[in-house]
N, C-alpha and C. Protein backbone atom coordinates (compact mmCIF):
# COMPACT_ATOMS: atom_id res chain seq x y z
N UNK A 1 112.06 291.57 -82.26
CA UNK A 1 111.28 290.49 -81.73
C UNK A 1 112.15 289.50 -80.95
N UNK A 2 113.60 288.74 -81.72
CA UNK A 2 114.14 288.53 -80.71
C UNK A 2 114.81 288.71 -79.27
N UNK A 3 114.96 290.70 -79.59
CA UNK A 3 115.33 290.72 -77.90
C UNK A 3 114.07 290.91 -77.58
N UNK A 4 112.93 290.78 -77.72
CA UNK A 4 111.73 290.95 -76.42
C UNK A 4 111.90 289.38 -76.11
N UNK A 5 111.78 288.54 -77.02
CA UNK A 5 111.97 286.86 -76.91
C UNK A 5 113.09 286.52 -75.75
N UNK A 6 114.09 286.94 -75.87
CA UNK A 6 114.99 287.02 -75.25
C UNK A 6 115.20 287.51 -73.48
N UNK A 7 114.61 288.68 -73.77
CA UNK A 7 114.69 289.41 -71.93
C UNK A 7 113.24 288.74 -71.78
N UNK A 8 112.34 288.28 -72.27
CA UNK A 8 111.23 287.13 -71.25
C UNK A 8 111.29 286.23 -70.90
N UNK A 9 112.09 285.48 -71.37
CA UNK A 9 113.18 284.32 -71.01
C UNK A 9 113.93 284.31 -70.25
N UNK A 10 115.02 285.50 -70.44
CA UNK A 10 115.62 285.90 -69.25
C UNK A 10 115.39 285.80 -67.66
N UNK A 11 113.95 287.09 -67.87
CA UNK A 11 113.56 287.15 -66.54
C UNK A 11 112.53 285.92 -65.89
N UNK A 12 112.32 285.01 -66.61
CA UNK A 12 111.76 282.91 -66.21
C UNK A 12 112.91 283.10 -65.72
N UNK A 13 114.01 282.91 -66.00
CA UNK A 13 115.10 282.20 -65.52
C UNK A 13 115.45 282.43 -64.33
N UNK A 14 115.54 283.66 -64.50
CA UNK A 14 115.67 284.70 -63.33
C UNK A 14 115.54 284.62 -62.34
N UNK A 15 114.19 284.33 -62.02
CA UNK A 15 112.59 284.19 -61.88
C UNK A 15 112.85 282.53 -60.79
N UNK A 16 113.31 281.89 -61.78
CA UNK A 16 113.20 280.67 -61.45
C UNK A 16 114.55 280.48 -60.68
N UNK A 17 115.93 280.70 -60.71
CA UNK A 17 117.01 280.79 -60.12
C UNK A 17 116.73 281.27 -58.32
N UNK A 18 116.02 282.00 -58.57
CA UNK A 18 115.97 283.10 -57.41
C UNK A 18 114.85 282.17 -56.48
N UNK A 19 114.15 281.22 -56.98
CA UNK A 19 113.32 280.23 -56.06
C UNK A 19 114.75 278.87 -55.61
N UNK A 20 115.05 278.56 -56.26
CA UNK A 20 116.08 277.94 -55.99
C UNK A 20 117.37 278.09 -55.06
N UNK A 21 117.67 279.29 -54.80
CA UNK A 21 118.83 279.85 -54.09
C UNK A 21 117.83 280.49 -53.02
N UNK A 22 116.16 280.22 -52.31
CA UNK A 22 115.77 279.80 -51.64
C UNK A 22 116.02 278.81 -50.20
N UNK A 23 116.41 279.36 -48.82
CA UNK A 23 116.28 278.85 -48.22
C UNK A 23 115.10 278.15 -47.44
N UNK A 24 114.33 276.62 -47.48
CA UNK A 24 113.40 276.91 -46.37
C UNK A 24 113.47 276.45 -45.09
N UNK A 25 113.05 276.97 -44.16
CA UNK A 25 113.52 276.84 -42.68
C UNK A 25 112.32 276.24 -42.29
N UNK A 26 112.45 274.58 -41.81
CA UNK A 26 111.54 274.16 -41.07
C UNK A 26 111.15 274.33 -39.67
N UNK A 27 110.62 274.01 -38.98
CA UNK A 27 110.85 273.95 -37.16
C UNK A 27 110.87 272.56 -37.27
N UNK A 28 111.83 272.07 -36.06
CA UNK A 28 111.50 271.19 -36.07
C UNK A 28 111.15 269.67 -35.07
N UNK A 29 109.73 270.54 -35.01
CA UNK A 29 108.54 270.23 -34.42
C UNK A 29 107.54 271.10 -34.71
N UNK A 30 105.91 270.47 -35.31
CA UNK A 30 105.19 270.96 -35.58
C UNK A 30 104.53 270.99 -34.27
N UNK A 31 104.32 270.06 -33.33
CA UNK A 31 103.63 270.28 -32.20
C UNK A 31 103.83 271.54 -31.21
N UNK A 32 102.81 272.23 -30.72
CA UNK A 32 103.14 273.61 -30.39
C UNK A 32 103.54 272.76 -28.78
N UNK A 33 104.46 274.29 -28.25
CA UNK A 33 105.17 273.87 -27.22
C UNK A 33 104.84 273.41 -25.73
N UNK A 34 105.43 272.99 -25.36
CA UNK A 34 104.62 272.01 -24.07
C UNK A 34 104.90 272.95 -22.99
N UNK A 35 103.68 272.59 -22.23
CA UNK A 35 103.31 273.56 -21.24
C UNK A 35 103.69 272.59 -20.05
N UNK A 36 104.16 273.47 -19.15
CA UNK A 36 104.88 273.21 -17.70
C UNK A 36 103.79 271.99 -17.03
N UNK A 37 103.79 270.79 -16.16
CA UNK A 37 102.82 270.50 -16.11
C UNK A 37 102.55 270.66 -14.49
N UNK A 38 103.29 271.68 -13.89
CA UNK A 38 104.08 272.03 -12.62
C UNK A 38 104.44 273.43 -12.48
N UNK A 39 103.93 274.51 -12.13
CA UNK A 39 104.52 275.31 -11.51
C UNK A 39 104.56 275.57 -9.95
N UNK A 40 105.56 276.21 -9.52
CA UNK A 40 105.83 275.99 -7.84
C UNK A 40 106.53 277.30 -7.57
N UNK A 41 106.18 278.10 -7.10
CA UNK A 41 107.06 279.12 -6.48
C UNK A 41 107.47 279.21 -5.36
N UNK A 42 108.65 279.53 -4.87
CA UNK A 42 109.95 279.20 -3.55
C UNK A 42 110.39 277.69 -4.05
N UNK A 43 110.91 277.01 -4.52
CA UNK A 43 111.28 275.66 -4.86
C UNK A 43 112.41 275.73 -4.05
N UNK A 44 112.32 273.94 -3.64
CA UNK A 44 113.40 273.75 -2.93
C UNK A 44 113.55 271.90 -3.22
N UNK A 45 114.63 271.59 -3.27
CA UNK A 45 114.38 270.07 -3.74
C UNK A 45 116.25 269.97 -2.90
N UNK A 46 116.31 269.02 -2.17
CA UNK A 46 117.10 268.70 -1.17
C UNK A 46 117.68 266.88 -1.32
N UNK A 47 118.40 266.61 -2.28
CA UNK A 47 119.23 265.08 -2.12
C UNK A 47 120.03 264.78 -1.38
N UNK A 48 119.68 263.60 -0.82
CA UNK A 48 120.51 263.44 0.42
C UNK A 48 120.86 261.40 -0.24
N UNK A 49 121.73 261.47 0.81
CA UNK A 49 122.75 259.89 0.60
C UNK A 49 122.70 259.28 1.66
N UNK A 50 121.98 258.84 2.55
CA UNK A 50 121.65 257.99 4.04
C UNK A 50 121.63 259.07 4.46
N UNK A 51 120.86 259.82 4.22
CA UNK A 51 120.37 260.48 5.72
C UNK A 51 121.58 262.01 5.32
N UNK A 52 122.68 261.89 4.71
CA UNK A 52 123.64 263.10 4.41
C UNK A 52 123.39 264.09 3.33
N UNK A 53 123.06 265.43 3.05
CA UNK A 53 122.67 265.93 2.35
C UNK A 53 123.67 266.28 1.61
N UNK A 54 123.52 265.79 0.03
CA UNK A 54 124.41 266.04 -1.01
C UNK A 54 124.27 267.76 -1.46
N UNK A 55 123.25 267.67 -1.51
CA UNK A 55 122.86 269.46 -2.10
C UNK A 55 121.40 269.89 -2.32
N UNK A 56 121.36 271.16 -1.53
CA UNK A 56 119.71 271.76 -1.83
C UNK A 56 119.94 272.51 -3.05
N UNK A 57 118.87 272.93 -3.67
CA UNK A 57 118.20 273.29 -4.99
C UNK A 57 116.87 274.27 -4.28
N UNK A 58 117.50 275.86 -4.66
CA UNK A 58 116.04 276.90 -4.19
C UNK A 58 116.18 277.65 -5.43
N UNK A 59 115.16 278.14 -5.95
CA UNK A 59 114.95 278.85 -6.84
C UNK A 59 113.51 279.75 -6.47
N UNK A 60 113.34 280.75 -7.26
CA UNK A 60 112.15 281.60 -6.96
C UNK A 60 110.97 281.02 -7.22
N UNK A 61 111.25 280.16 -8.65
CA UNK A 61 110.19 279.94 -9.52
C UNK A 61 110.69 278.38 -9.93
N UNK A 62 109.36 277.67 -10.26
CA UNK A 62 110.05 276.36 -11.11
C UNK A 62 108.94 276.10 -11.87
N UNK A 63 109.58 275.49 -13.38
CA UNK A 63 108.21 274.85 -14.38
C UNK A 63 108.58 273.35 -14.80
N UNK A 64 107.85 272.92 -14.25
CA UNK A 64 108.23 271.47 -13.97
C UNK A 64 107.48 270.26 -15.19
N UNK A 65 108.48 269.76 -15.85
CA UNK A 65 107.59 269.31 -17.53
C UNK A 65 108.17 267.66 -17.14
N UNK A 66 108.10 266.36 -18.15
CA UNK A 66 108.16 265.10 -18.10
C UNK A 66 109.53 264.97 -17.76
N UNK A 67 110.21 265.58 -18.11
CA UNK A 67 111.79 264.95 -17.54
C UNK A 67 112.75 265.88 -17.41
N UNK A 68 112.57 267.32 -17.58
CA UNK A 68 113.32 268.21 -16.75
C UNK A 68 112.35 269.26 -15.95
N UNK A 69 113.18 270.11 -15.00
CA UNK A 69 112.58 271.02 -14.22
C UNK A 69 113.21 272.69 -14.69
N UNK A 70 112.59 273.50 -15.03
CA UNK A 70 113.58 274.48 -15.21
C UNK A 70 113.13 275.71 -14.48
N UNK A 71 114.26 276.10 -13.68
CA UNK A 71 114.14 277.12 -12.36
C UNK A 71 114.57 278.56 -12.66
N UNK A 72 114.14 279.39 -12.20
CA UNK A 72 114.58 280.62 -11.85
C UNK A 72 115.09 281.16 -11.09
N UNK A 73 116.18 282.45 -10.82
CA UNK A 73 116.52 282.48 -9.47
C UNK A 73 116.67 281.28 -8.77
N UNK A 74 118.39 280.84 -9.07
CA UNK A 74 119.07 279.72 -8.51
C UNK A 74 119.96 280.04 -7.80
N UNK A 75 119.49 279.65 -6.78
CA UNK A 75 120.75 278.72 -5.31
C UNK A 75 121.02 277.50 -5.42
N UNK A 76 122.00 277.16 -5.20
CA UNK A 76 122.40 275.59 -5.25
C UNK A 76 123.44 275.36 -4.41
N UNK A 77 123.20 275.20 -3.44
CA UNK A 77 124.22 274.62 -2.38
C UNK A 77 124.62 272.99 -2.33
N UNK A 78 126.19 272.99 -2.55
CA UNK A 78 126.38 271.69 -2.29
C UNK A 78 126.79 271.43 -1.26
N UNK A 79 127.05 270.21 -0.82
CA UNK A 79 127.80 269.58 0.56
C UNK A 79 128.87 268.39 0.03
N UNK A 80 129.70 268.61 1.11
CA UNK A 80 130.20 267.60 1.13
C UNK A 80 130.54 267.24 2.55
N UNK A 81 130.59 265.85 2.75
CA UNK A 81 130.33 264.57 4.20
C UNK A 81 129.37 265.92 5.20
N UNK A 82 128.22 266.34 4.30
CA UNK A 82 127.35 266.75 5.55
C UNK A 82 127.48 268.36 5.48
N UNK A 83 128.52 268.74 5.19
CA UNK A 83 128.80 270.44 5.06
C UNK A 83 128.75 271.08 4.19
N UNK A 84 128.16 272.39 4.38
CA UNK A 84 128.26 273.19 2.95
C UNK A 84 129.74 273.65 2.64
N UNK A 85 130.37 273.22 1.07
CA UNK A 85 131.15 273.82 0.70
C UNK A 85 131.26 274.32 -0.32
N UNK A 86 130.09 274.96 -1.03
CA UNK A 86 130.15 275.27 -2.41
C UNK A 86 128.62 275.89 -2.91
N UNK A 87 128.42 276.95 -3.18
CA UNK A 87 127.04 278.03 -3.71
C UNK A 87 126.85 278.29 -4.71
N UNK A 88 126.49 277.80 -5.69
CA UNK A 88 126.25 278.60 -7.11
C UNK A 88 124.78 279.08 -7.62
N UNK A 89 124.90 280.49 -7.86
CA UNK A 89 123.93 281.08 -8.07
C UNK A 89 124.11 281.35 -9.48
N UNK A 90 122.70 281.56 -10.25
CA UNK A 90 122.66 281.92 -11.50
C UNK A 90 121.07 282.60 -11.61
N UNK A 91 120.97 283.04 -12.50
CA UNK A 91 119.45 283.47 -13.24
C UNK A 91 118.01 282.64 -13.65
N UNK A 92 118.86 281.39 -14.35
CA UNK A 92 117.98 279.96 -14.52
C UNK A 92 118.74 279.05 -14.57
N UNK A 93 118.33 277.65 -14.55
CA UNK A 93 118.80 276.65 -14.76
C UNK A 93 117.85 275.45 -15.48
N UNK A 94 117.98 274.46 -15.57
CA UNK A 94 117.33 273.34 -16.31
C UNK A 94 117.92 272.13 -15.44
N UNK A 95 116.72 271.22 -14.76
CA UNK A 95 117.61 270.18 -13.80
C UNK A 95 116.82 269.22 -14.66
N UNK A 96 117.75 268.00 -14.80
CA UNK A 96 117.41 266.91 -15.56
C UNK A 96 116.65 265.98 -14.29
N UNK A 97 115.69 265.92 -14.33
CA UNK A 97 115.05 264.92 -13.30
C UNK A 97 115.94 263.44 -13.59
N UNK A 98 116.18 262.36 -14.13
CA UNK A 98 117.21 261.30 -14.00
C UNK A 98 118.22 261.52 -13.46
N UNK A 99 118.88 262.72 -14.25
CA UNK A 99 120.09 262.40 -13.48
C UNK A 99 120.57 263.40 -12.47
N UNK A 100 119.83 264.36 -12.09
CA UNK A 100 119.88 265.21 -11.55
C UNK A 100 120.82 266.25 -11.62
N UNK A 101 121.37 265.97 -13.16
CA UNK A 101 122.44 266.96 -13.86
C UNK A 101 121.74 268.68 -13.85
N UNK A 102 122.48 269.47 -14.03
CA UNK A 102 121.54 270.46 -14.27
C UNK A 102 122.64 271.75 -14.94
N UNK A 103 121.85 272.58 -16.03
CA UNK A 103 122.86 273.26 -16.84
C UNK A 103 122.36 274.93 -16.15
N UNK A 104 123.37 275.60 -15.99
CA UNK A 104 122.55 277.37 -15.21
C UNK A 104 123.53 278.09 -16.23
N UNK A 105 122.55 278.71 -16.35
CA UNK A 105 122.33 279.64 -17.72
C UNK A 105 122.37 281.35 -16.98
N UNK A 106 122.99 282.13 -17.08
CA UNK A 106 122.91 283.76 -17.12
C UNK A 106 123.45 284.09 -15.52
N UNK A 107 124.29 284.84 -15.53
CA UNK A 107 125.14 285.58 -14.54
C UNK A 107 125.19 284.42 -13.65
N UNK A 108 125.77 283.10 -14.16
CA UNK A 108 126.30 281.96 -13.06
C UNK A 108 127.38 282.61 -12.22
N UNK A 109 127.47 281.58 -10.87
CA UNK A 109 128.75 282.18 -10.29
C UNK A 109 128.39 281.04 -9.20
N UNK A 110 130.10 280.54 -8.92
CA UNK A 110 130.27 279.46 -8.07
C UNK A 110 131.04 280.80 -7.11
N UNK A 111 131.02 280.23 -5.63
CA UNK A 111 131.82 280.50 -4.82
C UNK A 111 131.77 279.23 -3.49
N UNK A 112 133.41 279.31 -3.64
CA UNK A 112 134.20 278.01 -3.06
C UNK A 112 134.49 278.41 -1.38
N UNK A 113 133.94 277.21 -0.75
CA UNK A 113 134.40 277.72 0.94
C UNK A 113 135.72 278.14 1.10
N UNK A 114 136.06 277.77 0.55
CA UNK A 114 137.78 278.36 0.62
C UNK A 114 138.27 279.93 0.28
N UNK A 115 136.91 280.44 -0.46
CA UNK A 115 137.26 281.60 -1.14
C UNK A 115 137.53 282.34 -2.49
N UNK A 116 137.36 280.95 -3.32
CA UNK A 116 137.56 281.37 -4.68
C UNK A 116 136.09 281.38 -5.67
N UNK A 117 136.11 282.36 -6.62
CA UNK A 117 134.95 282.69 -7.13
C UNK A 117 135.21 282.31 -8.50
N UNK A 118 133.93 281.59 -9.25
CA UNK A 118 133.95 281.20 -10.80
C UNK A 118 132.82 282.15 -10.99
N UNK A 119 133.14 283.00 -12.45
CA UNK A 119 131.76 283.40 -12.99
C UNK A 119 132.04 283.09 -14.28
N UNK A 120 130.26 282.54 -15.24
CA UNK A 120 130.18 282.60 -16.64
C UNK A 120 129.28 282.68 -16.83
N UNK A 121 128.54 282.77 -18.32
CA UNK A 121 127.21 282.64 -18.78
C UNK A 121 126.33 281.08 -18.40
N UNK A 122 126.97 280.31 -18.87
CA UNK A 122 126.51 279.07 -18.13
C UNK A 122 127.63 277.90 -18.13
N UNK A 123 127.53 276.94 -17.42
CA UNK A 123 127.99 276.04 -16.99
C UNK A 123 126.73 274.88 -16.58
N UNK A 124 127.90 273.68 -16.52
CA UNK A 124 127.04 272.08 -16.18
C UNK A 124 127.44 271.87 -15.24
N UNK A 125 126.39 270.86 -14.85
CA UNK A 125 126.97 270.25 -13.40
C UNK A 125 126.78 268.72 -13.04
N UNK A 126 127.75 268.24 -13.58
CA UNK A 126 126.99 266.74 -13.61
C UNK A 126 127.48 265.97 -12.16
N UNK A 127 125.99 265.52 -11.44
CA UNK A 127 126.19 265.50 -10.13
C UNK A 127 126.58 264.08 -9.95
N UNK A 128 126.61 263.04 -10.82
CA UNK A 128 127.43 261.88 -10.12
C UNK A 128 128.95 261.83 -10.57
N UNK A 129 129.04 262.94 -11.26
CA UNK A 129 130.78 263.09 -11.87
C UNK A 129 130.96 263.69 -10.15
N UNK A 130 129.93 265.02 -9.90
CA UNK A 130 130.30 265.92 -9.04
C UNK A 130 131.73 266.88 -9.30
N UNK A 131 131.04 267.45 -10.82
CA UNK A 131 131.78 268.13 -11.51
C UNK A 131 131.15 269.14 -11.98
N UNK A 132 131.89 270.46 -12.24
CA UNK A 132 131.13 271.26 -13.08
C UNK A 132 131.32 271.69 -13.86
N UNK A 133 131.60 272.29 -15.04
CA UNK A 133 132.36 272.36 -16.14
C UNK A 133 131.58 273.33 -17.49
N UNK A 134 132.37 274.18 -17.80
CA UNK A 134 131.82 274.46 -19.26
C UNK A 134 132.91 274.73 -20.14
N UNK A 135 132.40 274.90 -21.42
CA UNK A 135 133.60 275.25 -22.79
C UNK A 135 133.33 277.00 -22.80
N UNK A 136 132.67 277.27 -21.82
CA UNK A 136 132.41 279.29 -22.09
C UNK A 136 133.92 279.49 -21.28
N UNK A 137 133.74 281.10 -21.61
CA UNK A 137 134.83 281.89 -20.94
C UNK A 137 134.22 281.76 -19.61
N UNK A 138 135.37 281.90 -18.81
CA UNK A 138 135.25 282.04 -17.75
C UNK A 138 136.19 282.80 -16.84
N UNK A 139 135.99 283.34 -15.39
CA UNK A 139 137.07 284.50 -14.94
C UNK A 139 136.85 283.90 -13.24
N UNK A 140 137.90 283.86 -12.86
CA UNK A 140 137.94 283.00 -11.78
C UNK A 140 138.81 284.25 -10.71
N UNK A 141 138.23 284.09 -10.11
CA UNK A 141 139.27 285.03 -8.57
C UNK A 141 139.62 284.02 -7.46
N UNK A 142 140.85 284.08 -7.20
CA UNK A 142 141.15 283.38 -6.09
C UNK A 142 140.87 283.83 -4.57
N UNK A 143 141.17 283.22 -3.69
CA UNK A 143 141.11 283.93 -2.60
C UNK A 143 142.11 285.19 -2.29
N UNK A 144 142.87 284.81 -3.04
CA UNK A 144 144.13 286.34 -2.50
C UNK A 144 144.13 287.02 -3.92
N UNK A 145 142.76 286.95 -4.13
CA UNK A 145 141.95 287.78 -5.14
C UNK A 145 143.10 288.24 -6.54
N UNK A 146 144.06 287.24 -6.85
CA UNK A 146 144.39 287.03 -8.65
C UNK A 146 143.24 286.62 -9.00
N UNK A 147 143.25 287.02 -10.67
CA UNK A 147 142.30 286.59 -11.30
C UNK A 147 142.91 286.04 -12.90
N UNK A 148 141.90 285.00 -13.04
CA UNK A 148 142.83 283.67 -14.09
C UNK A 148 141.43 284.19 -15.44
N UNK A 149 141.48 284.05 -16.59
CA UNK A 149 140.53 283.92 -17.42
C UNK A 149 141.25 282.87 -18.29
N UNK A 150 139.82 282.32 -18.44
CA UNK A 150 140.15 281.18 -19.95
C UNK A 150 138.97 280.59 -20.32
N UNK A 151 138.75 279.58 -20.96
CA UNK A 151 138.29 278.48 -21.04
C UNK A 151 138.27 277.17 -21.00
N UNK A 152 137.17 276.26 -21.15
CA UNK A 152 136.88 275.10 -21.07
C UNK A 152 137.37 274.52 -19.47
N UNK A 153 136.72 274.83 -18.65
CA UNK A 153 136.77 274.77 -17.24
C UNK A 153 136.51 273.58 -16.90
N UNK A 154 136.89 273.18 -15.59
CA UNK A 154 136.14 271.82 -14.99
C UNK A 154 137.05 271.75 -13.85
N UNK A 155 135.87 271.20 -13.04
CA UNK A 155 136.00 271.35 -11.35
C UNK A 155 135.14 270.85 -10.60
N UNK A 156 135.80 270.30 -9.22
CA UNK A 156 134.77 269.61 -8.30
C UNK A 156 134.09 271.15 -7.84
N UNK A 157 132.69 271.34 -7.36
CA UNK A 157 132.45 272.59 -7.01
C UNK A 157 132.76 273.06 -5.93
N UNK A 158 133.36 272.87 -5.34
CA UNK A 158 134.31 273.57 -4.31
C UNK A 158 135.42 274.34 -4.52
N UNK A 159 135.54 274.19 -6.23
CA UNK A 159 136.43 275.23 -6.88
C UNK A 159 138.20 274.55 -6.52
N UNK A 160 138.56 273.38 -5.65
CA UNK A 160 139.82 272.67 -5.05
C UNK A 160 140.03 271.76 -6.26
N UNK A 161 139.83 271.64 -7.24
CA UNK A 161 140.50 270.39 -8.45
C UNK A 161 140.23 271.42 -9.75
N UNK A 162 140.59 272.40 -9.64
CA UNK A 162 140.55 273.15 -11.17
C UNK A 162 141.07 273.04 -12.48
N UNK A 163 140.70 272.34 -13.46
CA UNK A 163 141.44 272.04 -14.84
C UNK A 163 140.60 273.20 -15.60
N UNK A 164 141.34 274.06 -16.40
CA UNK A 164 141.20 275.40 -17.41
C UNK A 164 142.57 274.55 -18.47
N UNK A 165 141.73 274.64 -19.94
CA UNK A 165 142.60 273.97 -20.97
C UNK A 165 142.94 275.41 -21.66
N UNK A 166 142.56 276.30 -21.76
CA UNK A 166 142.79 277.26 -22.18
C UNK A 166 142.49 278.61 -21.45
N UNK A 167 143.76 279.06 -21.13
CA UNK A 167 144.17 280.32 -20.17
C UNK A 167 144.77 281.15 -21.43
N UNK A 168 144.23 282.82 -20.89
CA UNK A 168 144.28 283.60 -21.94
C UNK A 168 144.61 284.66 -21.36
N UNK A 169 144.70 284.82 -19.63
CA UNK A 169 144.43 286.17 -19.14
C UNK A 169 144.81 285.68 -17.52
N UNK A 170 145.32 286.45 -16.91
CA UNK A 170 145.85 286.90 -15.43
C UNK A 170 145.80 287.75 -15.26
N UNK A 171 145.88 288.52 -13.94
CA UNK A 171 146.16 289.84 -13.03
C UNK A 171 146.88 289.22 -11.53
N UNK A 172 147.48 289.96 -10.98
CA UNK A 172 147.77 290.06 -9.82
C UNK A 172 146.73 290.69 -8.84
């Protein structure tokens, strides 16, 4: 009688341990997800500084919500005093309507008038730094086509002020 007393007790405990070592995973947000209040296909959004165009913005697709825009099929041409010197294409992006920062997400890739090429998964671009920068790997080709890998990147996008804090990899 005491071991039946015993293993029914047991398995409460058991029983009860095993609710406890329970994870529960909230969301968090119960409100279901917000719908674009904007869609636009061919997008093009063009900032300019008196009359000088800082940089166009084309994408295939855009879903346009209260305070960001997020694009598909990205071009992003910048300028500088009026000229294009700098293209980065990616898969999507997310443009912060304030600040007109914007993060591109999947097969990014800068290429510099000069000739040098950045690729990563994603990168930022914060446009009144007029910087671009990420902590991903990244693999850079120069114009006389060496190639540098590392991380934590940052650069005017013209690819001409390059800081990499961590280099891991070269070729000739």
């Amino acid at each position: 009688m005491n071991y039946i007393y015993y293993m029914k007790y047991s398995f409460y405990f058991l029983f009860f341990l095993s609710f406890l070592s329970c994870k529960v995973i909230e969301k968090e947000s119960s409100s279901p997800p917000q719908e674009a209040q904007e869609i636009v296909m061919n997008f093009n959004l063009t900032e300019t500084i008196e009359g000088i165009p800082d940089f166009r913005l084309q994408a295939n697709k855009a879903l346009s919500y209260e305070n960001k825009t997020v694009v598909y099929g990205v071009n992003l041409l910048f300028y500088k005093n009026g000229s294009p010197y700098a293209t980065l294409t990616s898969d999507s992006g997310t443009l912060f309507i304030a600040t007109n920062d914007m993060i591109a997400m999947g097969n990014v890739k800068v290429k510099g008038v000069e000739g040098a090429l950045l690729e990563t998964e994603s990168l930022k671009w914060a446009n009144k730094l007029n910087k671009i920068m990420t902590e991903n790997k990244v693999l850079i080709t120069t114009k006389d086509n060496k190639k540098i890998k590392g991380r934590y990147f940052e650069s005017d996008p013209g690819l001409t002020e390059i800081k990499l804090k961590e280099t891991y990899g070269y070729s000739d």
